[in-house]
N, C-alpha and C. Protein backbone atom coordinates (compact mmCIF):
# COMPACT_ATOMS: atom_id res chain seq x y z
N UNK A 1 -6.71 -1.41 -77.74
CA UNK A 1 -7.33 -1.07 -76.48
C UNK A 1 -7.30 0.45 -76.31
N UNK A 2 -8.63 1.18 -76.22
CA UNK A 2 -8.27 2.49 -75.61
C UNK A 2 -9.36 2.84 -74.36
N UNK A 3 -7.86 2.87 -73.34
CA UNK A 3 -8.41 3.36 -71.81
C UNK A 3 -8.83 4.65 -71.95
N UNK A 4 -9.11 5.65 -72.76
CA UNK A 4 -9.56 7.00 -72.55
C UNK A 4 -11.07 6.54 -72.66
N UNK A 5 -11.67 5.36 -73.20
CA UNK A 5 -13.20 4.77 -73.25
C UNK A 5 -13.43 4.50 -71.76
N UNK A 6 -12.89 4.36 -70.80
CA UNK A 6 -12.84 3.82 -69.43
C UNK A 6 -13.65 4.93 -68.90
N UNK A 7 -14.66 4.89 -68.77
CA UNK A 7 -15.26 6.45 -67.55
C UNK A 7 -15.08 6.41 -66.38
N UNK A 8 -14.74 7.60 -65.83
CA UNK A 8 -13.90 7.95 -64.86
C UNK A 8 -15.27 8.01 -63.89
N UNK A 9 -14.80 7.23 -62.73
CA UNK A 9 -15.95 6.54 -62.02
C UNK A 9 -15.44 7.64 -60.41
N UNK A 10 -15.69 7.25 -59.10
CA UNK A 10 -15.33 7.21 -58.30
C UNK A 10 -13.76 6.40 -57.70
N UNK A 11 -12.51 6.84 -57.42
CA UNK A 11 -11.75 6.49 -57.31
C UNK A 11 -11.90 6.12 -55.74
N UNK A 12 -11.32 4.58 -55.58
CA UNK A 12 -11.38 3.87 -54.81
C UNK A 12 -9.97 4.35 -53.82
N UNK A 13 -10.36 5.13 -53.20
CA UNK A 13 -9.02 5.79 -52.34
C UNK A 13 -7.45 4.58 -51.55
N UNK A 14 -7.99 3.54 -51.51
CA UNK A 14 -7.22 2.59 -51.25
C UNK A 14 -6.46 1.89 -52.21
N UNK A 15 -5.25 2.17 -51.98
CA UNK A 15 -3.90 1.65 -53.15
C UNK A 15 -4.12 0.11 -52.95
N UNK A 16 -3.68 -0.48 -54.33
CA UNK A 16 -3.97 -2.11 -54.49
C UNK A 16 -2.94 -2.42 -54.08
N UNK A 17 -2.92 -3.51 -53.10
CA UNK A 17 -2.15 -4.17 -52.68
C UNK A 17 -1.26 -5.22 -53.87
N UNK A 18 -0.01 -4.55 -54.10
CA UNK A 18 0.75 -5.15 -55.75
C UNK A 18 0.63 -6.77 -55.67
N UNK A 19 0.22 -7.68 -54.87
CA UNK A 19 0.25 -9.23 -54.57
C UNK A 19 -1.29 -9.30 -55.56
N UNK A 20 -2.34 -8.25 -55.95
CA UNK A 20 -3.56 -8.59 -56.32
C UNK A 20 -3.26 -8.33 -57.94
N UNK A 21 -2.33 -7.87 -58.28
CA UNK A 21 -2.19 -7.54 -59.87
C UNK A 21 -1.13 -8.28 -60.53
N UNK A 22 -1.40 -8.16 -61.69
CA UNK A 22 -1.35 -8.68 -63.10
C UNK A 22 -1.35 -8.03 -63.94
N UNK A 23 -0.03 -8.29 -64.94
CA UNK A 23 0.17 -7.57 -65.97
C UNK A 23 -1.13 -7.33 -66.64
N UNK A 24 -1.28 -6.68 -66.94
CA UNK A 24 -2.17 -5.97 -68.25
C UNK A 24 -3.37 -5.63 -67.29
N UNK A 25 -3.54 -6.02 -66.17
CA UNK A 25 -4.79 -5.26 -65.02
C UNK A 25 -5.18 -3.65 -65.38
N UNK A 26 -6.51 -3.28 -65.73
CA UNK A 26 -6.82 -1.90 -65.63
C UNK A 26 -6.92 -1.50 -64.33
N UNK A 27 -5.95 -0.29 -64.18
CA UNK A 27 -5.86 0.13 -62.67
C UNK A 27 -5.76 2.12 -63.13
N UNK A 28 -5.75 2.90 -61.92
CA UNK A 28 -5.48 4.31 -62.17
C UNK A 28 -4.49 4.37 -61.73
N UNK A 29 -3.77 4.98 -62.34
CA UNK A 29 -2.72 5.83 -61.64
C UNK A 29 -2.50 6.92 -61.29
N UNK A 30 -1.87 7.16 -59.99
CA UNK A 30 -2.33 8.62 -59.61
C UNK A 30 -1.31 9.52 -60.04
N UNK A 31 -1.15 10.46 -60.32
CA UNK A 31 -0.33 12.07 -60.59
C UNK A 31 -0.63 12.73 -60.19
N UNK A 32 0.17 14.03 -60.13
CA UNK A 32 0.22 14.91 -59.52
C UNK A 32 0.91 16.19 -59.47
N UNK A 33 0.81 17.45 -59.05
CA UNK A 33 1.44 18.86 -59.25
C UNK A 33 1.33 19.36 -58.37
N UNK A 34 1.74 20.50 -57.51
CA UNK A 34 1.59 21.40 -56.51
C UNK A 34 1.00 22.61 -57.09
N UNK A 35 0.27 23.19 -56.89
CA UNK A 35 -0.64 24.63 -57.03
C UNK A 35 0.10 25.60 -56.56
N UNK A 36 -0.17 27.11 -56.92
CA UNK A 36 0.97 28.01 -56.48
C UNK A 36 0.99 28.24 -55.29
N UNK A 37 0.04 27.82 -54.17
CA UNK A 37 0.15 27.86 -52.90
C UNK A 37 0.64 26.52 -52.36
N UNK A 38 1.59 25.85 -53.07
CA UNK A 38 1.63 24.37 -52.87
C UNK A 38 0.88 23.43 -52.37
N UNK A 39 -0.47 23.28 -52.70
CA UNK A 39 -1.36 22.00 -52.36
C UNK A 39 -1.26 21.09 -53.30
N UNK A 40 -1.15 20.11 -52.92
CA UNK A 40 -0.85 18.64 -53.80
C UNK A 40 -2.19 18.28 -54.71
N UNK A 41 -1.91 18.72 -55.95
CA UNK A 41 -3.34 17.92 -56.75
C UNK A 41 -3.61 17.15 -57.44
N UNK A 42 -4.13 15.76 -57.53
CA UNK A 42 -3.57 14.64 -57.44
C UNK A 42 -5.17 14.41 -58.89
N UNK A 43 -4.61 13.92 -59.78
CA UNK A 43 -5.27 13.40 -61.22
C UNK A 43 -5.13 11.91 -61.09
N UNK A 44 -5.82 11.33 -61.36
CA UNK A 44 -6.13 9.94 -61.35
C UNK A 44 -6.52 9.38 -62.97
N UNK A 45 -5.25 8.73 -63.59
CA UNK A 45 -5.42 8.36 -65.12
C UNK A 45 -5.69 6.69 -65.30
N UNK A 46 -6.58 6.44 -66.18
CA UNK A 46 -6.78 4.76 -66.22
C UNK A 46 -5.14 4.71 -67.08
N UNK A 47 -4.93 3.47 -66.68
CA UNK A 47 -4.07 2.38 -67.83
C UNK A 47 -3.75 1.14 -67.32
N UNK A 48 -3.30 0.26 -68.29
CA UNK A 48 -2.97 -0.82 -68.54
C UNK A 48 -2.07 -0.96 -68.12
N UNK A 49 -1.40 -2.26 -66.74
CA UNK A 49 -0.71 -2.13 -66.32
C UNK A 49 0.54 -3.03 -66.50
N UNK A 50 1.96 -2.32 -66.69
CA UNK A 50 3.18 -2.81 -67.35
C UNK A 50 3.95 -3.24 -66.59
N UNK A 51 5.02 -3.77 -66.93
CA UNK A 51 6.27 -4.28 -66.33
C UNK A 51 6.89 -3.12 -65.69
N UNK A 52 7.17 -2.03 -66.73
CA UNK A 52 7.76 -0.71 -66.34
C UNK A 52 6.94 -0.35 -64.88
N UNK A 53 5.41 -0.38 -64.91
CA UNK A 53 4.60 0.21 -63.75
C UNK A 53 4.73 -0.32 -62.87
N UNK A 54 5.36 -1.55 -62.71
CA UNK A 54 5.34 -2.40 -61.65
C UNK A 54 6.37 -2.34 -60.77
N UNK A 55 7.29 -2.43 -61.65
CA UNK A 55 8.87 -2.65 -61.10
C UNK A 55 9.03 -1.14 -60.17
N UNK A 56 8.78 0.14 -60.84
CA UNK A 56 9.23 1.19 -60.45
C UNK A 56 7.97 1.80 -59.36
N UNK A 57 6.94 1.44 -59.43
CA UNK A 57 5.62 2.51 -58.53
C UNK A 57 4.86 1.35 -58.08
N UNK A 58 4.87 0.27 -57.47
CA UNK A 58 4.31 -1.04 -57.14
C UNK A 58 3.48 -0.30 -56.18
N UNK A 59 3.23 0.31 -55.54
CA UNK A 59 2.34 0.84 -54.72
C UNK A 59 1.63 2.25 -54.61
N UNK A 60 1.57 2.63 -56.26
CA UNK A 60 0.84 3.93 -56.65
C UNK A 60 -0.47 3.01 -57.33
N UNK A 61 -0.48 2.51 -57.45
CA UNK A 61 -1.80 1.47 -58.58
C UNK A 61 -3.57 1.87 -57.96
N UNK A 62 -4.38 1.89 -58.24
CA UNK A 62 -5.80 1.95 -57.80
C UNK A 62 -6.49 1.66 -58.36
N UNK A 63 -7.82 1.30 -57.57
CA UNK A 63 -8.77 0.32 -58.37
C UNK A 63 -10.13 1.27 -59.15
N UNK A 64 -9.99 0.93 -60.63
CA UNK A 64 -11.19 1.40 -61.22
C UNK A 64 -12.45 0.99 -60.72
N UNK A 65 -13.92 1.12 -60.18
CA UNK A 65 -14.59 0.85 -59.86
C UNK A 65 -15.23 -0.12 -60.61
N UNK A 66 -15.95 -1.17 -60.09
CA UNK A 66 -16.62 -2.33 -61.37
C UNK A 66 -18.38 -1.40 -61.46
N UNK A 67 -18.68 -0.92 -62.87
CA UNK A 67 -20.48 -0.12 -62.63
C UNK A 67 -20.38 -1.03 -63.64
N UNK A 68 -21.99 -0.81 -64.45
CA UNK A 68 -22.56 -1.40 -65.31
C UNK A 68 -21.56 -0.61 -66.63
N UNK A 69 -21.50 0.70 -66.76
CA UNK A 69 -20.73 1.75 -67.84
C UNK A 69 -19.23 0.78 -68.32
N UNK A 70 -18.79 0.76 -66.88
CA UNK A 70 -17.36 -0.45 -67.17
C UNK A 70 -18.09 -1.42 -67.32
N UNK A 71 -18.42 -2.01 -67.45
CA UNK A 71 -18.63 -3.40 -67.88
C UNK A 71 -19.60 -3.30 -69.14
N UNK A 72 -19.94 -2.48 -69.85
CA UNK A 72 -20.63 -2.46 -71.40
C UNK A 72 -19.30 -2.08 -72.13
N UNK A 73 -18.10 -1.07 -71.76
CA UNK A 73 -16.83 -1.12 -72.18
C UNK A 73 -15.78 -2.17 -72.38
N UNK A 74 -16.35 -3.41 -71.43
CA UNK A 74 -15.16 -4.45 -70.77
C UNK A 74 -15.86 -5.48 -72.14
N UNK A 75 -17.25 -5.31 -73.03
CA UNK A 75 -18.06 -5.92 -73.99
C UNK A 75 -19.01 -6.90 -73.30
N UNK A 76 -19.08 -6.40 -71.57
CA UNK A 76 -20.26 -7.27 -71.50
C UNK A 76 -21.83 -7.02 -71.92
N UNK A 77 -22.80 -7.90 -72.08
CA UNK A 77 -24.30 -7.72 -72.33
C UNK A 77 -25.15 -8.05 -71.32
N UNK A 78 -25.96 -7.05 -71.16
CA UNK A 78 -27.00 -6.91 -70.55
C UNK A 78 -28.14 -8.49 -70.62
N UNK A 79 -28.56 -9.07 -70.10
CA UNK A 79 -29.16 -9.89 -70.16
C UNK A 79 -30.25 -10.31 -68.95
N UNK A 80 -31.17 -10.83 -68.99
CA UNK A 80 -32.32 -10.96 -67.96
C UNK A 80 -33.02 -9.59 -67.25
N UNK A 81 -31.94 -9.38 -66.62
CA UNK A 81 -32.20 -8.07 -65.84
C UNK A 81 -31.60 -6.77 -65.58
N UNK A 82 -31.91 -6.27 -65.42
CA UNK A 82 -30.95 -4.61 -65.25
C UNK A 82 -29.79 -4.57 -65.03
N UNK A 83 -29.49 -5.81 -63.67
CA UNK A 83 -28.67 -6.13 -62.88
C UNK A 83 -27.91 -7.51 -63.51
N UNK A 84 -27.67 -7.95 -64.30
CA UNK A 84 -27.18 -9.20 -65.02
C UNK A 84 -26.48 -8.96 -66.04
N UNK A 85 -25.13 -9.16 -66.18
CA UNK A 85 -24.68 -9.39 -67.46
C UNK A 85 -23.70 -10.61 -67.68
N UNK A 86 -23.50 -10.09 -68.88
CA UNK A 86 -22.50 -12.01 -69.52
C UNK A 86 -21.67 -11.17 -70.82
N UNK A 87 -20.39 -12.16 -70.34
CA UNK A 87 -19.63 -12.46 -71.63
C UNK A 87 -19.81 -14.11 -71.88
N UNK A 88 -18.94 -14.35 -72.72
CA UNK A 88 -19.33 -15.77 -72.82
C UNK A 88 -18.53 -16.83 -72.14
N UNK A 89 -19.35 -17.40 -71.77
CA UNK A 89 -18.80 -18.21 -70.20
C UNK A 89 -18.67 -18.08 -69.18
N UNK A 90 -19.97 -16.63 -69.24
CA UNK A 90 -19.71 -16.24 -67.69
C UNK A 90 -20.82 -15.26 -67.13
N UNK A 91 -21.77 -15.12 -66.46
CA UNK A 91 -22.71 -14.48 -65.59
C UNK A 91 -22.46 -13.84 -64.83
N UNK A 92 -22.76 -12.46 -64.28
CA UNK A 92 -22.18 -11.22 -63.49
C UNK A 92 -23.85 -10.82 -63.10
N UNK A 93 -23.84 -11.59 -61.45
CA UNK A 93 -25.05 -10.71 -61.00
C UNK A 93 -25.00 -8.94 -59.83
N UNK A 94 -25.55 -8.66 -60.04
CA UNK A 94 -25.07 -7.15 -59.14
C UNK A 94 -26.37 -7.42 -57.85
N UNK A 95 -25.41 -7.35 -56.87
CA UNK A 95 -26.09 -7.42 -55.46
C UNK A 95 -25.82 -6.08 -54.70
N UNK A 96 -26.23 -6.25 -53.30
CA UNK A 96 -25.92 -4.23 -52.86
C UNK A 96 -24.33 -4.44 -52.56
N UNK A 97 -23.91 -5.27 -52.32
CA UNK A 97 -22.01 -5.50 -52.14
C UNK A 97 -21.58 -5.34 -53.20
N UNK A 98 -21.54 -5.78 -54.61
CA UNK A 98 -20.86 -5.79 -55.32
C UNK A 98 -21.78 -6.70 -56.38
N UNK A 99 -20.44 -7.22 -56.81
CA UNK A 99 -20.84 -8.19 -58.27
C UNK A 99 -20.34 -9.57 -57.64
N UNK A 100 -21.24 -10.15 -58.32
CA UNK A 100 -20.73 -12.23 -58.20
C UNK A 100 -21.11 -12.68 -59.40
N UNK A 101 -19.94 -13.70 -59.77
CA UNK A 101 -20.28 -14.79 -60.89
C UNK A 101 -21.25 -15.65 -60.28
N UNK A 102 -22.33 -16.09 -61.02
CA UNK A 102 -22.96 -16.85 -61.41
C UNK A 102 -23.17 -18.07 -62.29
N UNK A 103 -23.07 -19.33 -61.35
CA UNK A 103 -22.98 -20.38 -61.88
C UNK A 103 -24.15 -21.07 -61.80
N UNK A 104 -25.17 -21.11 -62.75
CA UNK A 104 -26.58 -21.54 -62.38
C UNK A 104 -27.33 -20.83 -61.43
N UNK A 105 -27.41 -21.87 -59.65
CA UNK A 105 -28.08 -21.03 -59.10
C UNK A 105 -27.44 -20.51 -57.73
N UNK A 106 -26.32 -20.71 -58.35
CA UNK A 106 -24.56 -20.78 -57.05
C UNK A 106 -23.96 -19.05 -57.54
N UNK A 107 -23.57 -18.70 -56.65
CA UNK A 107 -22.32 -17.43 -56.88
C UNK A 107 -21.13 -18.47 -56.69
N UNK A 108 -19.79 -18.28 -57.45
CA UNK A 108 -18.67 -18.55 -57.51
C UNK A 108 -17.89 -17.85 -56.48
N UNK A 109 -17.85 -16.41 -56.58
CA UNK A 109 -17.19 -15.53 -55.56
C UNK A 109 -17.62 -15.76 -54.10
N UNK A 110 -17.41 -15.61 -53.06
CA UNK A 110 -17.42 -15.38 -51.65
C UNK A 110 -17.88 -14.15 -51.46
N UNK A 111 -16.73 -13.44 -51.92
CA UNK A 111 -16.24 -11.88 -51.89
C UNK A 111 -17.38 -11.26 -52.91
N UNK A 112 -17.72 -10.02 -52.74
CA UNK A 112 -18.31 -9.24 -53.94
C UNK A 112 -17.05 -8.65 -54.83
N UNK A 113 -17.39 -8.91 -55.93
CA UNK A 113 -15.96 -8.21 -57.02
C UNK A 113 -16.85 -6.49 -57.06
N UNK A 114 -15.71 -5.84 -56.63
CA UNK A 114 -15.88 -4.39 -56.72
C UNK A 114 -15.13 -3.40 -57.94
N UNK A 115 -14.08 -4.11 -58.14
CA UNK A 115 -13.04 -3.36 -59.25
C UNK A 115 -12.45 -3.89 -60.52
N UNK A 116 -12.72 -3.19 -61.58
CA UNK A 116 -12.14 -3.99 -62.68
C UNK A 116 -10.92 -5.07 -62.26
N UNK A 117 -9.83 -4.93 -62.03
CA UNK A 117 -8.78 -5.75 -61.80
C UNK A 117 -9.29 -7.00 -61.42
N UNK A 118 -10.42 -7.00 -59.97
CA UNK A 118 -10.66 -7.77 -59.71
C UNK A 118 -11.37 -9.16 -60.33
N UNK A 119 -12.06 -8.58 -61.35
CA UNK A 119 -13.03 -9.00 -62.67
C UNK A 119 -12.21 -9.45 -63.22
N UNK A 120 -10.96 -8.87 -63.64
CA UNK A 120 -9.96 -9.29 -64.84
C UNK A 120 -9.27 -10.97 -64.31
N UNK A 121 -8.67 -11.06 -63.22
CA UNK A 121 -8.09 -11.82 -62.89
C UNK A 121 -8.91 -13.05 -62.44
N UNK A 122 -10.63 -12.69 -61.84
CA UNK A 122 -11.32 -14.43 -61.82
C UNK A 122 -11.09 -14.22 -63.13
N UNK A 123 -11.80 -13.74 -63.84
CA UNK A 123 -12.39 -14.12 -65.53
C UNK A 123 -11.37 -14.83 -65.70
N UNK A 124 -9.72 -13.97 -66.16
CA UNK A 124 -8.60 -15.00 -66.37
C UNK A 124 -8.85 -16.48 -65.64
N UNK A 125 -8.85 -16.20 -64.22
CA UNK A 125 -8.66 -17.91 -63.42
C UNK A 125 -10.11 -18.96 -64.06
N UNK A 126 -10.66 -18.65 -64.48
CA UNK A 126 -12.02 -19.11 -64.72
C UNK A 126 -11.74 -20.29 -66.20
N UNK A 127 -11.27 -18.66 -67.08
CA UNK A 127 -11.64 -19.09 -68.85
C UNK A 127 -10.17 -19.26 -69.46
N UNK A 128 -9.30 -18.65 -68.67
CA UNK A 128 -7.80 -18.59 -69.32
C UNK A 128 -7.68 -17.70 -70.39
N UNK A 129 -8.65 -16.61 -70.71
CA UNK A 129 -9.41 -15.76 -70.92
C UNK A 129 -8.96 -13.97 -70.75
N UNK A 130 -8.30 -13.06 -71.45
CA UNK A 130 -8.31 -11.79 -71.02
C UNK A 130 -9.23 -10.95 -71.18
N UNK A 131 -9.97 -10.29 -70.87
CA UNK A 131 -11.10 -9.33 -71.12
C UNK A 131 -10.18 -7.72 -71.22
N UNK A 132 -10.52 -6.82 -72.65
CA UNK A 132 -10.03 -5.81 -72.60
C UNK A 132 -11.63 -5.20 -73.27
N UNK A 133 -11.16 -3.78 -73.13
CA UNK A 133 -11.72 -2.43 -73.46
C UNK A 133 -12.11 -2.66 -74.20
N UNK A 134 -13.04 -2.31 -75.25
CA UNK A 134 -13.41 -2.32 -76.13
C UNK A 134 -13.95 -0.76 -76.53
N UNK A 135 -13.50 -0.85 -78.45
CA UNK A 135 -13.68 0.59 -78.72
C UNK A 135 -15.03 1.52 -78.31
């Protein structure tokens, strides 16, 4: 797996609530330094998320954005339409909210999926299934 393939999207300013993650979830993590006038400047790095990350910073975590860029990385394919893709066993339509699985002529989701994590964990509940990075 290499998260440096992850393009650095718009960071979703709202910390994930640690009840929504799962080991191995792509999330950012934030860092940080003070400048010589001490302003806090805060870097936002993708990774894969660990036992170590959990236990010790459960509430530094953030959500990578779900675009089409992440999701040709995540190995999905383009299919039908601009707005459509698939891995196998599974349909991803893009609406102005977000993304929904597609089951025929049903969405699965309620919710629009907005963030990788969120992707990671139906897919898991779905296929039993992990989806990673791809080179």
């Amino acid at each position: 797996m290499r998260l440096d393939t992850i393009p650095y999207s718009r960071v979703i300013l709202k910390e994930i609530d640690p009840k929504e993650l799962r080991l191995g979830n792509l999330v950012y993590r934030r860092e940080g330094s003070s400048d010589n006038e001490g302003h806090f400047i805060a870097t936002h790095i993708p990774m894969e998320l660990s036992e170590w990350w959990t236990t010790r910073f459960p509430n530094c975590c953030y959500p990578i954005e779900l675009t089409e860029e992440v999701l040709y990385k995540l190995g999905f394919e383009e299919c039908f339409s601009l707005e459509t893709f698939h891995l196998p066993g599974l349909h991803l339509q893009k609406e102005h909210s977000g993304w929904y699985i597609r089951l025929g002529n049903a969405y699965v989701n309620k919710m629009p999926i907005v963030a990788v994590h969120q992707l990671q964990n139906l897919y898991f509940a779905l296929t039993g299934k992990e989806i990673s990075v791809i080179g």
